[in-house]
Structure formats: structure tokens, C-alpha cells
PDB file of N, CA and C in Angstrom:
ATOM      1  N   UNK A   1      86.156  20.536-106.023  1.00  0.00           N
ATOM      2  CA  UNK A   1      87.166  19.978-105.131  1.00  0.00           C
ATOM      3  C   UNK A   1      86.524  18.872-104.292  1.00  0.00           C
ATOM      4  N   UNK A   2      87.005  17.933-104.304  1.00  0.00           N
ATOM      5  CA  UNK A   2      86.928  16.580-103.114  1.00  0.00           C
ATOM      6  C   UNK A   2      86.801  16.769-101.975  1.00  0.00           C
ATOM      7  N   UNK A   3      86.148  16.336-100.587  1.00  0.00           N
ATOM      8  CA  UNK A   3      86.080  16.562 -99.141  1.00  0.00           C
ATOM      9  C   UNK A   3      87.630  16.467 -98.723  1.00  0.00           C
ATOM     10  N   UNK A   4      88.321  15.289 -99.548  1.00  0.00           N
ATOM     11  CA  UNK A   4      89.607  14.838 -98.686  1.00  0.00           C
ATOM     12  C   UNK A   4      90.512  16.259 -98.975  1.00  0.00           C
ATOM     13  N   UNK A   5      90.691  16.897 -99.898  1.00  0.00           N
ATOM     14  CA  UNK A   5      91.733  17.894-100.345  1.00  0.00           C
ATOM     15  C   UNK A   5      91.306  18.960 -99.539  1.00  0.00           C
ATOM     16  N   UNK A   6      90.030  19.286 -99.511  1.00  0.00           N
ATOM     17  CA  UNK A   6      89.745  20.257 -98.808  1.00  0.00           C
ATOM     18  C   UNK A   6      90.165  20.157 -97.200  1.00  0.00           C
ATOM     19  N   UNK A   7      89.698  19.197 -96.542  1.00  0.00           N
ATOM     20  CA  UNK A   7      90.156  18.682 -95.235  1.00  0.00           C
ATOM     21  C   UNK A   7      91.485  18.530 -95.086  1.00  0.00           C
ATOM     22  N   UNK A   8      92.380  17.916 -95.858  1.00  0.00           N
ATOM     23  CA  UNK A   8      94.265  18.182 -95.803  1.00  0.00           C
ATOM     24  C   UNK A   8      94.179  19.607 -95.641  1.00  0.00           C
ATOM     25  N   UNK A   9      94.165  20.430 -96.470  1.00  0.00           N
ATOM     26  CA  UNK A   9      93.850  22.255 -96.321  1.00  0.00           C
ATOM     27  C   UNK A   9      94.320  22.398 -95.585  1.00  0.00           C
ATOM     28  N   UNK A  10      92.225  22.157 -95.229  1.00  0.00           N
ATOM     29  CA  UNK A  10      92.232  23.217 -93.767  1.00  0.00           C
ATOM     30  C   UNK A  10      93.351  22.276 -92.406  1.00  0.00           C
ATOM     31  N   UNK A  11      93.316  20.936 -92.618  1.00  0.00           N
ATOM     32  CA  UNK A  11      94.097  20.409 -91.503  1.00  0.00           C
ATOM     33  C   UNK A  11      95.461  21.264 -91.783  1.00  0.00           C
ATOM     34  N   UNK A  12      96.201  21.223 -92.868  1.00  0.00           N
ATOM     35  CA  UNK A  12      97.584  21.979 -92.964  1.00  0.00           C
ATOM     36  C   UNK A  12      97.767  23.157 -92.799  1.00  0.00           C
ATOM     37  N   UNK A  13      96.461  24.280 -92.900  1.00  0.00           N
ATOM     38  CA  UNK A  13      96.488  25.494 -92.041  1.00  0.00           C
ATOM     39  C   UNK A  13      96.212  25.779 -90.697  1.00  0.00           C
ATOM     40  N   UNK A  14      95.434  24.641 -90.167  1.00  0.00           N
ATOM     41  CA  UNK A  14      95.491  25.028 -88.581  1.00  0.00           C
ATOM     42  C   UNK A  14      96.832  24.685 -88.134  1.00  0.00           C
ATOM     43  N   UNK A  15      97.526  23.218 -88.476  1.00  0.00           N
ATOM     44  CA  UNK A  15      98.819  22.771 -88.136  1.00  0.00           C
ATOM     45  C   UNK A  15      99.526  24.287 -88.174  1.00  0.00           C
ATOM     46  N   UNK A  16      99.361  24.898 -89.211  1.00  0.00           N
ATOM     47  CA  UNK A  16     100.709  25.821 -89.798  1.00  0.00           C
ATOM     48  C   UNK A  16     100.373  26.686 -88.467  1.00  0.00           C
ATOM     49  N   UNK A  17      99.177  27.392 -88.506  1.00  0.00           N
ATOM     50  CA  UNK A  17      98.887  28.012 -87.345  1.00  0.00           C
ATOM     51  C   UNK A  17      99.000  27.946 -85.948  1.00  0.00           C
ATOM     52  N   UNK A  18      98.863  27.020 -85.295  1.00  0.00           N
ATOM     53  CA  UNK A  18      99.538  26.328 -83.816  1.00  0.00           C
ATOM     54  C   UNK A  18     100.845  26.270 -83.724  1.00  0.00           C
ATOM     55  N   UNK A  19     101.161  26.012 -85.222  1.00  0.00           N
ATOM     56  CA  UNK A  19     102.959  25.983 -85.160  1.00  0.00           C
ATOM     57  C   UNK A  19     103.900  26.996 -85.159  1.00  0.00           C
ATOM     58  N   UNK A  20     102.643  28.107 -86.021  1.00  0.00           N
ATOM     59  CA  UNK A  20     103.601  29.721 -85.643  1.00  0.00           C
ATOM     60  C   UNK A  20     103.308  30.372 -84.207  1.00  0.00           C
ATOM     61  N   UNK A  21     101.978  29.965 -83.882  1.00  0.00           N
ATOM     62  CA  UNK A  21     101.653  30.264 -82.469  1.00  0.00           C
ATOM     63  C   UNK A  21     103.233  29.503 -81.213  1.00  0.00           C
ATOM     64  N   UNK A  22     103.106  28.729 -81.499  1.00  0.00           N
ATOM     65  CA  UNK A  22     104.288  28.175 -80.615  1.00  0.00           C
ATOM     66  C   UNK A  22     105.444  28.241 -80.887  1.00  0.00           C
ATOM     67  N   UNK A  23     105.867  28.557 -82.283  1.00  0.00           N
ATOM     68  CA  UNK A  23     107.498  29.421 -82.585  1.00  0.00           C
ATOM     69  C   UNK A  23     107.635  30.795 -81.968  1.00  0.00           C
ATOM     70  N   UNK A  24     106.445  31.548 -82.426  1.00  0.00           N
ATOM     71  CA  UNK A  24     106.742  33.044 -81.605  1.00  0.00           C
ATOM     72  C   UNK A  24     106.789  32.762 -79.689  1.00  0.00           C
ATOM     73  N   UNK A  25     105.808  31.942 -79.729  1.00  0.00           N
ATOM     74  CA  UNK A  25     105.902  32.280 -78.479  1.00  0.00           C
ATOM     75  C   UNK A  25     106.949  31.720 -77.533  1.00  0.00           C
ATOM     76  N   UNK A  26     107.913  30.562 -78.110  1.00  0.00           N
ATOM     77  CA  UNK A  26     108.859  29.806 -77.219  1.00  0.00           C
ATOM     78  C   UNK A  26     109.773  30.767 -77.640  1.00  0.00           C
ATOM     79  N   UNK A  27     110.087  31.414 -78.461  1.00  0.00           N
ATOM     80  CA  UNK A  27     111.359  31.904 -79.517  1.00  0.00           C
ATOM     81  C   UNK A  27     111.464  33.527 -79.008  1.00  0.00           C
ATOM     82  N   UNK A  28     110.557  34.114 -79.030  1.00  0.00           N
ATOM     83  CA  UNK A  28     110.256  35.814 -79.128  1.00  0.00           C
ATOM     84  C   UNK A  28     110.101  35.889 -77.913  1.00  0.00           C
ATOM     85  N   UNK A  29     109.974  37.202 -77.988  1.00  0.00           N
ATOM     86  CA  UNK A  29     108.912  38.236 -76.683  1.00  0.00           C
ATOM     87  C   UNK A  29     108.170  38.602 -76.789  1.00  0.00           C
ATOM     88  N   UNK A  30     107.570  38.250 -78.464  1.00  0.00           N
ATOM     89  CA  UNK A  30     105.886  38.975 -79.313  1.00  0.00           C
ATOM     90  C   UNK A  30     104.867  38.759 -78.220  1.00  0.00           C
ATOM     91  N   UNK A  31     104.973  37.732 -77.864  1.00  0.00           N
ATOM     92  CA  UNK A  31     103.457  37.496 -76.851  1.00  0.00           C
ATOM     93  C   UNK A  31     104.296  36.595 -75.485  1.00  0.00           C
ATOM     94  N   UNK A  32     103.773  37.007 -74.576  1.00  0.00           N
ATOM     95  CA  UNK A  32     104.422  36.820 -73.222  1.00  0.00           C
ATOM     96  C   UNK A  32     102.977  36.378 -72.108  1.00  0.00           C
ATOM     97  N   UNK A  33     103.655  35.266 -71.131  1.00  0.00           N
ATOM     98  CA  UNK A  33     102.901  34.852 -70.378  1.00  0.00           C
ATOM     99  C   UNK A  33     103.105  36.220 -68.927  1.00  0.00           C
ATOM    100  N   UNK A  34     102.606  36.763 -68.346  1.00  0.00           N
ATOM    101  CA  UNK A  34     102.527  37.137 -66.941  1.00  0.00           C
ATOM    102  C   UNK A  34     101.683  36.414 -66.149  1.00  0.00           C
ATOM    103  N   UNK A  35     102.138  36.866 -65.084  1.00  0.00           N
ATOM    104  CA  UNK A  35     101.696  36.584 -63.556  1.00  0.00           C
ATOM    105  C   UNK A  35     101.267  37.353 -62.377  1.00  0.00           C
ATOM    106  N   UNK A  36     100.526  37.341 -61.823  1.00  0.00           N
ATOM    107  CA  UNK A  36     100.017  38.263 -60.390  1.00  0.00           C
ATOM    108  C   UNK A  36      99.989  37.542 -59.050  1.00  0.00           C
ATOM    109  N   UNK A  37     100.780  38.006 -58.508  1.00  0.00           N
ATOM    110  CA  UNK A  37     101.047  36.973 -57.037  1.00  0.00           C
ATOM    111  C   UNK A  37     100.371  37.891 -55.632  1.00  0.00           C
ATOM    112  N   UNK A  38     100.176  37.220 -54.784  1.00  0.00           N
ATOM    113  CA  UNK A  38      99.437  37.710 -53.837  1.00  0.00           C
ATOM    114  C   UNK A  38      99.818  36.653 -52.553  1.00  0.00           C
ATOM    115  N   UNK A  39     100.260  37.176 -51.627  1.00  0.00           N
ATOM    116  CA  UNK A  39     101.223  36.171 -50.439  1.00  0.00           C
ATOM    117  C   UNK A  39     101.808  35.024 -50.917  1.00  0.00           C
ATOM    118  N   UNK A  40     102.384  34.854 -51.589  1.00  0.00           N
ATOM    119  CA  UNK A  40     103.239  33.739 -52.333  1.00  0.00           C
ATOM    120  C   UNK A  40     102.255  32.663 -52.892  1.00  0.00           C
ATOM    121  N   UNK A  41     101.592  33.190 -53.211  1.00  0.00           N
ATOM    122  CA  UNK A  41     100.493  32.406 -54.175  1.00  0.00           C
ATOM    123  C   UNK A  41     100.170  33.170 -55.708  1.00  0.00           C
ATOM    124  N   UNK A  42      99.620  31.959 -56.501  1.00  0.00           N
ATOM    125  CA  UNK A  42      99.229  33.211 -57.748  1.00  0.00           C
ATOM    126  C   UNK A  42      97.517  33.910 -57.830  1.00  0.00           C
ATOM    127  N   UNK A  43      97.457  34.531 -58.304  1.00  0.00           N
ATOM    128  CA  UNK A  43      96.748  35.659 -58.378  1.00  0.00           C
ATOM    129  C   UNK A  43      95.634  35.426 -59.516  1.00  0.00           C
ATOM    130  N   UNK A  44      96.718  35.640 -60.468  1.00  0.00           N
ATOM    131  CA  UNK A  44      96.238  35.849 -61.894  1.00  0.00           C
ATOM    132  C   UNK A  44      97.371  35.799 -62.946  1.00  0.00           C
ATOM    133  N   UNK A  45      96.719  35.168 -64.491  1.00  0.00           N
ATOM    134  CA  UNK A  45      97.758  35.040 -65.291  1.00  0.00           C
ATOM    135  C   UNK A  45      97.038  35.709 -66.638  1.00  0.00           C
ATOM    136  N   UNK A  46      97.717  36.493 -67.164  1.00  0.00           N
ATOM    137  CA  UNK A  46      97.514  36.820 -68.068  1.00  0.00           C
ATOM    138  C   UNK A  46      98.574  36.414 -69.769  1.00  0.00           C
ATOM    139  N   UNK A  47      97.951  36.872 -71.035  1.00  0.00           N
ATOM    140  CA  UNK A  47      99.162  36.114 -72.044  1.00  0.00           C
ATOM    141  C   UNK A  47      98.938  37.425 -72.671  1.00  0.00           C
ATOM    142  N   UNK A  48      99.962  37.917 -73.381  1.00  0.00           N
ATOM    143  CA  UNK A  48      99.875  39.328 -74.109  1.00  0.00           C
ATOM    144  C   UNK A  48     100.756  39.675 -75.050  1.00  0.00           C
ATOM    145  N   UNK A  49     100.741  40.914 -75.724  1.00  0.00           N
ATOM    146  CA  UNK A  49     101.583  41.146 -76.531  1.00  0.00           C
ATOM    147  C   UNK A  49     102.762  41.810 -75.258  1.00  0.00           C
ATOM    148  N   UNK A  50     104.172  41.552 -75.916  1.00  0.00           N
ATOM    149  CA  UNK A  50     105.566  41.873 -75.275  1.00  0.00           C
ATOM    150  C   UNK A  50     105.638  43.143 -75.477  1.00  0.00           C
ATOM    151  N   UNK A  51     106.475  44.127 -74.478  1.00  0.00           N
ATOM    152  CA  UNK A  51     105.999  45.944 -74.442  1.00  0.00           C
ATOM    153  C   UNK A  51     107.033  46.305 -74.572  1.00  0.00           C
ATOM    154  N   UNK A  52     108.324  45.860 -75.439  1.00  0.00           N
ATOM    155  CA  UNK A  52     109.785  46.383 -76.115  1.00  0.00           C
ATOM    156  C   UNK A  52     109.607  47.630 -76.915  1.00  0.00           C
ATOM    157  N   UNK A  53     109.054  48.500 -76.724  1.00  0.00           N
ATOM    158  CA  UNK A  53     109.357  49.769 -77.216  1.00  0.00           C
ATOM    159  C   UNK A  53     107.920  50.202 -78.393  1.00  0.00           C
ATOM    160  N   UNK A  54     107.874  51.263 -78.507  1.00  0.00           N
ATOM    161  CA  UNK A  54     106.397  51.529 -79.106  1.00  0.00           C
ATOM    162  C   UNK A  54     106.030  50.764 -80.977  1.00  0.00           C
ATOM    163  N   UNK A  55     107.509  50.619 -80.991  1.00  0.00           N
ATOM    164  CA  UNK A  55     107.580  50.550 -82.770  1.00  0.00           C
ATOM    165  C   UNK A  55     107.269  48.559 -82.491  1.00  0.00           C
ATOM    166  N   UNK A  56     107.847  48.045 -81.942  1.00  0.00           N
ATOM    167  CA  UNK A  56     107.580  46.711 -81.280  1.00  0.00           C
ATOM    168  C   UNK A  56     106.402  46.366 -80.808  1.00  0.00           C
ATOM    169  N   UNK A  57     105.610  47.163 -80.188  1.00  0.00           N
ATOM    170  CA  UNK A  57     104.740  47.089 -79.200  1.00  0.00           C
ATOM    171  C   UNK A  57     103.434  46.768 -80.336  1.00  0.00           C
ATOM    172  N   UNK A  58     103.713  47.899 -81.130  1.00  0.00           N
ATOM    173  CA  UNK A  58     102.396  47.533 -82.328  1.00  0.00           C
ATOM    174  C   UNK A  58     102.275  46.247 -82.856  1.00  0.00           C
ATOM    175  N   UNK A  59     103.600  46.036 -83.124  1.00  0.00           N
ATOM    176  CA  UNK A  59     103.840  45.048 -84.193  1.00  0.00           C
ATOM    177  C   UNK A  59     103.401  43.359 -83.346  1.00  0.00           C
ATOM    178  N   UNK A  60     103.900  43.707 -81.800  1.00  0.00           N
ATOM    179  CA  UNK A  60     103.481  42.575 -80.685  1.00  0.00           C
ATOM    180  C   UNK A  60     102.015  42.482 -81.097  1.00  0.00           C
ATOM    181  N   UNK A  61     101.482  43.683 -80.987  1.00  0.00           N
ATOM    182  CA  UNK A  61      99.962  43.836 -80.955  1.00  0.00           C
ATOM    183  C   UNK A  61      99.097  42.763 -81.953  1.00  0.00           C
ATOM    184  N   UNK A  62      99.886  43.073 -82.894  1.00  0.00           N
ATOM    185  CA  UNK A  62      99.153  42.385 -84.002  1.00  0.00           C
ATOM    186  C   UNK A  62      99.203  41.030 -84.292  1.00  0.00           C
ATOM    187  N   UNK A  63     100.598  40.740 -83.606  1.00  0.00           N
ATOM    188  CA  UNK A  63     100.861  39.188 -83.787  1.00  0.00           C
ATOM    189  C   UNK A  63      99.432  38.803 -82.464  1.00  0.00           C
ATOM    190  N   UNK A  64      99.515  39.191 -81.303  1.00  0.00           N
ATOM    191  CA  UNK A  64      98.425  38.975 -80.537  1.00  0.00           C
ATOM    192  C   UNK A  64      97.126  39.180 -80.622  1.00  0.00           C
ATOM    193  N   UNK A  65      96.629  39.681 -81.756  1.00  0.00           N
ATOM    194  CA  UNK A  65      95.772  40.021 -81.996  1.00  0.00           C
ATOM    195  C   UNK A  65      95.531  38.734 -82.726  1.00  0.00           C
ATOM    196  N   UNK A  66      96.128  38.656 -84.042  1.00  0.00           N
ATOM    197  CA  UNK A  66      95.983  37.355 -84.542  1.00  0.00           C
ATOM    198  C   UNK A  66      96.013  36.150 -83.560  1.00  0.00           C
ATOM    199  N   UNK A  67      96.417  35.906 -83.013  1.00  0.00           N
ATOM    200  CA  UNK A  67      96.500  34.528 -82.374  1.00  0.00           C
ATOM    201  C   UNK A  67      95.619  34.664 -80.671  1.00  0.00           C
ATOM    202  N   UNK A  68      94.408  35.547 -80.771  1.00  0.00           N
ATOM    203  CA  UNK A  68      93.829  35.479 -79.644  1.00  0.00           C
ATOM    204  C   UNK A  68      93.491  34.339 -79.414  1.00  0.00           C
ATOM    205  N   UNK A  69      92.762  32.978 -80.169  1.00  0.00           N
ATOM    206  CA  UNK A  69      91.956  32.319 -79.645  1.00  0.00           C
ATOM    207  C   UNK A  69      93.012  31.284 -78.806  1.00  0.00           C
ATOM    208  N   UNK A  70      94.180  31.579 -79.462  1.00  0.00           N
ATOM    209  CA  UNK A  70      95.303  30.709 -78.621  1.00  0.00           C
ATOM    210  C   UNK A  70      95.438  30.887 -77.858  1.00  0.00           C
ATOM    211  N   UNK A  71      95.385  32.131 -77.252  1.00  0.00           N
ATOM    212  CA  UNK A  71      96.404  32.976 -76.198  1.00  0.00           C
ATOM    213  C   UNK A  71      95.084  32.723 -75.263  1.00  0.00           C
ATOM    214  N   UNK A  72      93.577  32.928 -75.686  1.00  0.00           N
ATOM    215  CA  UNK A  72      92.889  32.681 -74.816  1.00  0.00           C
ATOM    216  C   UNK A  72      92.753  31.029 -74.274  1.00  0.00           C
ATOM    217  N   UNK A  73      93.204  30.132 -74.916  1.00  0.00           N
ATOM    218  CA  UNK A  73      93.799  28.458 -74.551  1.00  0.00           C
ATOM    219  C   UNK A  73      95.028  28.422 -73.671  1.00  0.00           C
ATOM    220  N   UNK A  74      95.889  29.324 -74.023  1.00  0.00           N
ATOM    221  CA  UNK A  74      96.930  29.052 -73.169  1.00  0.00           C
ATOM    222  C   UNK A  74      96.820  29.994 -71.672  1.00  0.00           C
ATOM    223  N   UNK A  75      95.588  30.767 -71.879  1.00  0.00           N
ATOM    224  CA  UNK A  75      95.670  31.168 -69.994  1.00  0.00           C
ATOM    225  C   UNK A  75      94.779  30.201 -69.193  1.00  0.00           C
ATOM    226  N   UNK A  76      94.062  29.691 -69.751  1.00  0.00           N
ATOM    227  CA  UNK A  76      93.346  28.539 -69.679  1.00  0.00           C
ATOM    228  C   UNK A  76      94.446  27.178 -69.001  1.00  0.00           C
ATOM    229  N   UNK A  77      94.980  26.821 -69.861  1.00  0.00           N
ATOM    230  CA  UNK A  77      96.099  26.096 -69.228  1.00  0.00           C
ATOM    231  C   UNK A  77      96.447  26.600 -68.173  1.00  0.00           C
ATOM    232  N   UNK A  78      97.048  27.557 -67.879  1.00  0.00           N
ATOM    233  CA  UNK A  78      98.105  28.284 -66.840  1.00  0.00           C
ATOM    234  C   UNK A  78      96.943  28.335 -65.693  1.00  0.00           C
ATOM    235  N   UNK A  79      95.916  28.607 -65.797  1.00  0.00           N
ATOM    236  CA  UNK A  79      94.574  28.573 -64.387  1.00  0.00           C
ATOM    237  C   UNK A  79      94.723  27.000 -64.089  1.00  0.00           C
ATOM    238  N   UNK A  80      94.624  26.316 -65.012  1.00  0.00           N
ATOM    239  CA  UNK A  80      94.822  24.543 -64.621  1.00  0.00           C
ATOM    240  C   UNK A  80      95.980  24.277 -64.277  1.00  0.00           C
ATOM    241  N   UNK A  81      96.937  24.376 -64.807  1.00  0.00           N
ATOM    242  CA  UNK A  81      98.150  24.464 -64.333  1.00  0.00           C
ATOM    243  C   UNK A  81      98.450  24.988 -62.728  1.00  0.00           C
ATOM    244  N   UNK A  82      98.100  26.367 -63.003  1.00  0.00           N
ATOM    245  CA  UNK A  82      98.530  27.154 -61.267  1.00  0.00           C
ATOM    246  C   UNK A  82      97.608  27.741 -61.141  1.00  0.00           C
ATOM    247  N   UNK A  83      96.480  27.037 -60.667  1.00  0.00           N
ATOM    248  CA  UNK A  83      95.193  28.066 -60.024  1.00  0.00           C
ATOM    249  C   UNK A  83      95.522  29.101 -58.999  1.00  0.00           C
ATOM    250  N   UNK A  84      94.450  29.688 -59.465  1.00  0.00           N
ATOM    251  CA  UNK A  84      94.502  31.065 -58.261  1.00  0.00           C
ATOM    252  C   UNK A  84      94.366  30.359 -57.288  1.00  0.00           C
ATOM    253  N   UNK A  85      95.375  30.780 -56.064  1.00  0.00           N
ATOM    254  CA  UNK A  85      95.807  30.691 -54.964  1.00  0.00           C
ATOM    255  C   UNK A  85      96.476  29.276 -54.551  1.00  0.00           C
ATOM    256  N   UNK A  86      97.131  29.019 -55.504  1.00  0.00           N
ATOM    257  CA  UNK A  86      98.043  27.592 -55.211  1.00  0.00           C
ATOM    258  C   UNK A  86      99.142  28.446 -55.123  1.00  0.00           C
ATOM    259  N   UNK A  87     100.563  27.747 -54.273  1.00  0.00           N
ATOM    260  CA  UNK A  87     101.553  28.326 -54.268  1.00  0.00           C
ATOM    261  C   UNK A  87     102.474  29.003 -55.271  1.00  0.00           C
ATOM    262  N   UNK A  88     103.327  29.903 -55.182  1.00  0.00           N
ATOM    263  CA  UNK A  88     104.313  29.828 -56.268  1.00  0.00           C
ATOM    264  C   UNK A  88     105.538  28.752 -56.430  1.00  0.00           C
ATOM    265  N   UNK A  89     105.567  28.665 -57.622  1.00  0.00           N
ATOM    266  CA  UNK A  89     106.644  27.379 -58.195  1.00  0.00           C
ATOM    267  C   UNK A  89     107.594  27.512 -57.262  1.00  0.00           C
ATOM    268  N   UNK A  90     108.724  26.617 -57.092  1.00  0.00           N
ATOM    269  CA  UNK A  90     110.110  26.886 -56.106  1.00  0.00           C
ATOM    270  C   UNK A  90     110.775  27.404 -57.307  1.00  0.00           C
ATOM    271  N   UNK A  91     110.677  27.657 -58.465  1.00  0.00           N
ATOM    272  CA  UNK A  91     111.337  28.386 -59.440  1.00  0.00           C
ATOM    273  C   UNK A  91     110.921  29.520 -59.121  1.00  0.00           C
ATOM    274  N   UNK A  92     109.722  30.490 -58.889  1.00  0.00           N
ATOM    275  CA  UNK A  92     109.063  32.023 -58.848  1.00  0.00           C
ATOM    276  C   UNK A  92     110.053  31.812 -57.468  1.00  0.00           C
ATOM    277  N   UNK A  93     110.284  30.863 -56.189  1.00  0.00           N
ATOM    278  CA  UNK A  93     110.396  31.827 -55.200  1.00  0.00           C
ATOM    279  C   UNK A  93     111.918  31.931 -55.313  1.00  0.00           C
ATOM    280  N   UNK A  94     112.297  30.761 -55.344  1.00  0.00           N
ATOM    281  CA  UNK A  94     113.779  31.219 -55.670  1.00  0.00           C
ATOM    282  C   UNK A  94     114.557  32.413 -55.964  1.00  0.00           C
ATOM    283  N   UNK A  95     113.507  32.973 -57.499  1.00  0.00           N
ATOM    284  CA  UNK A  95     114.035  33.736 -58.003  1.00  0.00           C
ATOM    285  C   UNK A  95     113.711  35.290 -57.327  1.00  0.00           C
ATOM    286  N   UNK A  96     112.932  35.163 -56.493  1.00  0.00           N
ATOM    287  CA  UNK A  96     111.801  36.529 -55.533  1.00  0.00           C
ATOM    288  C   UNK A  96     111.994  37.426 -56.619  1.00  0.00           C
ATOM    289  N   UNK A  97     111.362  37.177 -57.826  1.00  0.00           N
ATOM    290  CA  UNK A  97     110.806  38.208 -58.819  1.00  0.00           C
ATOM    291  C   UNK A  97     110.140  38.844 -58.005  1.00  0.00           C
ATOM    292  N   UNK A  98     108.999  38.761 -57.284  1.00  0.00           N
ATOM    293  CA  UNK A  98     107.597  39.126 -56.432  1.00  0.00           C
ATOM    294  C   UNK A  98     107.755  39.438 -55.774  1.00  0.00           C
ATOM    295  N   UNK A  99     107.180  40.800 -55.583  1.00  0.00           N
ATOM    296  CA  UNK A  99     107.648  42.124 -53.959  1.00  0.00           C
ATOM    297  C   UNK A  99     106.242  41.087 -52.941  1.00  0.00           C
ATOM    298  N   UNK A 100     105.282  40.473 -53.671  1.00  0.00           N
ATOM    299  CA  UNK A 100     104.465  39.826 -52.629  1.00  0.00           C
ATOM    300  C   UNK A 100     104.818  38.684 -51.636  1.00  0.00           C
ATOM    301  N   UNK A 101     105.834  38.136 -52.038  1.00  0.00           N
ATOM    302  CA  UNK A 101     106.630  37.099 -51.632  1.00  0.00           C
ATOM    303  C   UNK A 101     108.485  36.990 -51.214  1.00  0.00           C
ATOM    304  N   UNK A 102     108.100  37.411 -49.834  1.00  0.00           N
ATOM    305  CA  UNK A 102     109.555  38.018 -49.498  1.00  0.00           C
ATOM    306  C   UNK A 102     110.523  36.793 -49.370  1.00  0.00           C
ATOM    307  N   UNK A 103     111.545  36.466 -49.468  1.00  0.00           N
ATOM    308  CA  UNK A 103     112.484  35.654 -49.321  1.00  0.00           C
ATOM    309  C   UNK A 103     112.682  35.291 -47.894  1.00  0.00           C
ATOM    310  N   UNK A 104     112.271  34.303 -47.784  1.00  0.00           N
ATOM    311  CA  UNK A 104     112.030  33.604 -45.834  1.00  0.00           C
ATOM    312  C   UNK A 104     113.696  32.828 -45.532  1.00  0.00           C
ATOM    313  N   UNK A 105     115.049  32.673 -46.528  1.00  0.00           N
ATOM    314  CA  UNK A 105     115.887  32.219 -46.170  1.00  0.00           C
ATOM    315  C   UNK A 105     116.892  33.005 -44.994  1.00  0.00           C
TER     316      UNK A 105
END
């Protein structure tokens, strides 16, 4: 085999791969971003498999399992994105998901 065929390949399997990584994850609940807030700031973010019931939960597992090195890129983002101890979004407070962050209206 040629360098170039081989290199399309592997380029068309990582593509394929980033691309199922980002269908499940915009689309599903397989793998889910959380959050940890602490006086209306964030905490900590974690990315994981989604916890819909035990028969689900496995099956989350595995999709997350496969796609760790992503999931470990995309909390990465989310620390750059919203470092520990920058505020929460006016979307988080709005919504006072967070018993840490009481609603001041």
C-alpha cells in the first residue's frame, strides 16, 4: 500500500470518529457534560456516561469508555471555557439549577 491511501484511512477514521463523538454527544444523553458550583461560581466539570437506568447506564458506559480521549479534550475545553471559580453563565443562574446559588431577584 502507498503512504497517500494509507493516510486518507487513517485521516477518514479519525474524521469518522470525532464525528460520532459529536453526534452522540449533541444528539443523546450517552455521555453528558456536568458541573459543580460553589457560591455562584464553578467548581468543577466533569464529562461522563448518562445514568438513564441500569440497562442504559452500561451501554452509556461503553460508548464513554470508547471515546475517553475525547471526553478527556472536552473537559479541557470547559476548564478554558469556565475556569474554576469564574462566575456562573446568566443561563446557570437564571435557571437556579444550583442549591449553591440562590436566586438574588
Amino acid at each position: 500500500m502507498n503512504k497517500k491511501l494509507i493516510t486518507t484511512i487513517a485521516a477518514g477514521f479519525v474524521i469518522a470518529y470525532i464525528s460520532s463523538y459529536v453526534l452522540i454527544r449533541l444528539t443523546t444523553d450517552s455521555i453528558v457534560h456536568g458541573v459543580g458550583t460553589s457560591d455562584c461560581n464553578y467548581y468543577y466539570h466533569n464529562v461522563e456516561p448518562g445514568d438513564s437506568g441500569i440497562i442504559r447506564f452500561l451501554i452509556n458506559g461503553q460508548f464513554a469508555l470508547l471515546f475517553t480521549p475525547l471526553r478527556w479534550l472536552e473537559v479541557q475545553y470547559w476548564y478554558l471555557a469556565q475556569p474554576v471559580g469564574s462566575p456562573l453563565t446568566e443561563k446557570h443562574r437564571k435557571q437556579n439549577k444550583f442549591a449553591s446559588c440562590p436566586n438574588t431577584t
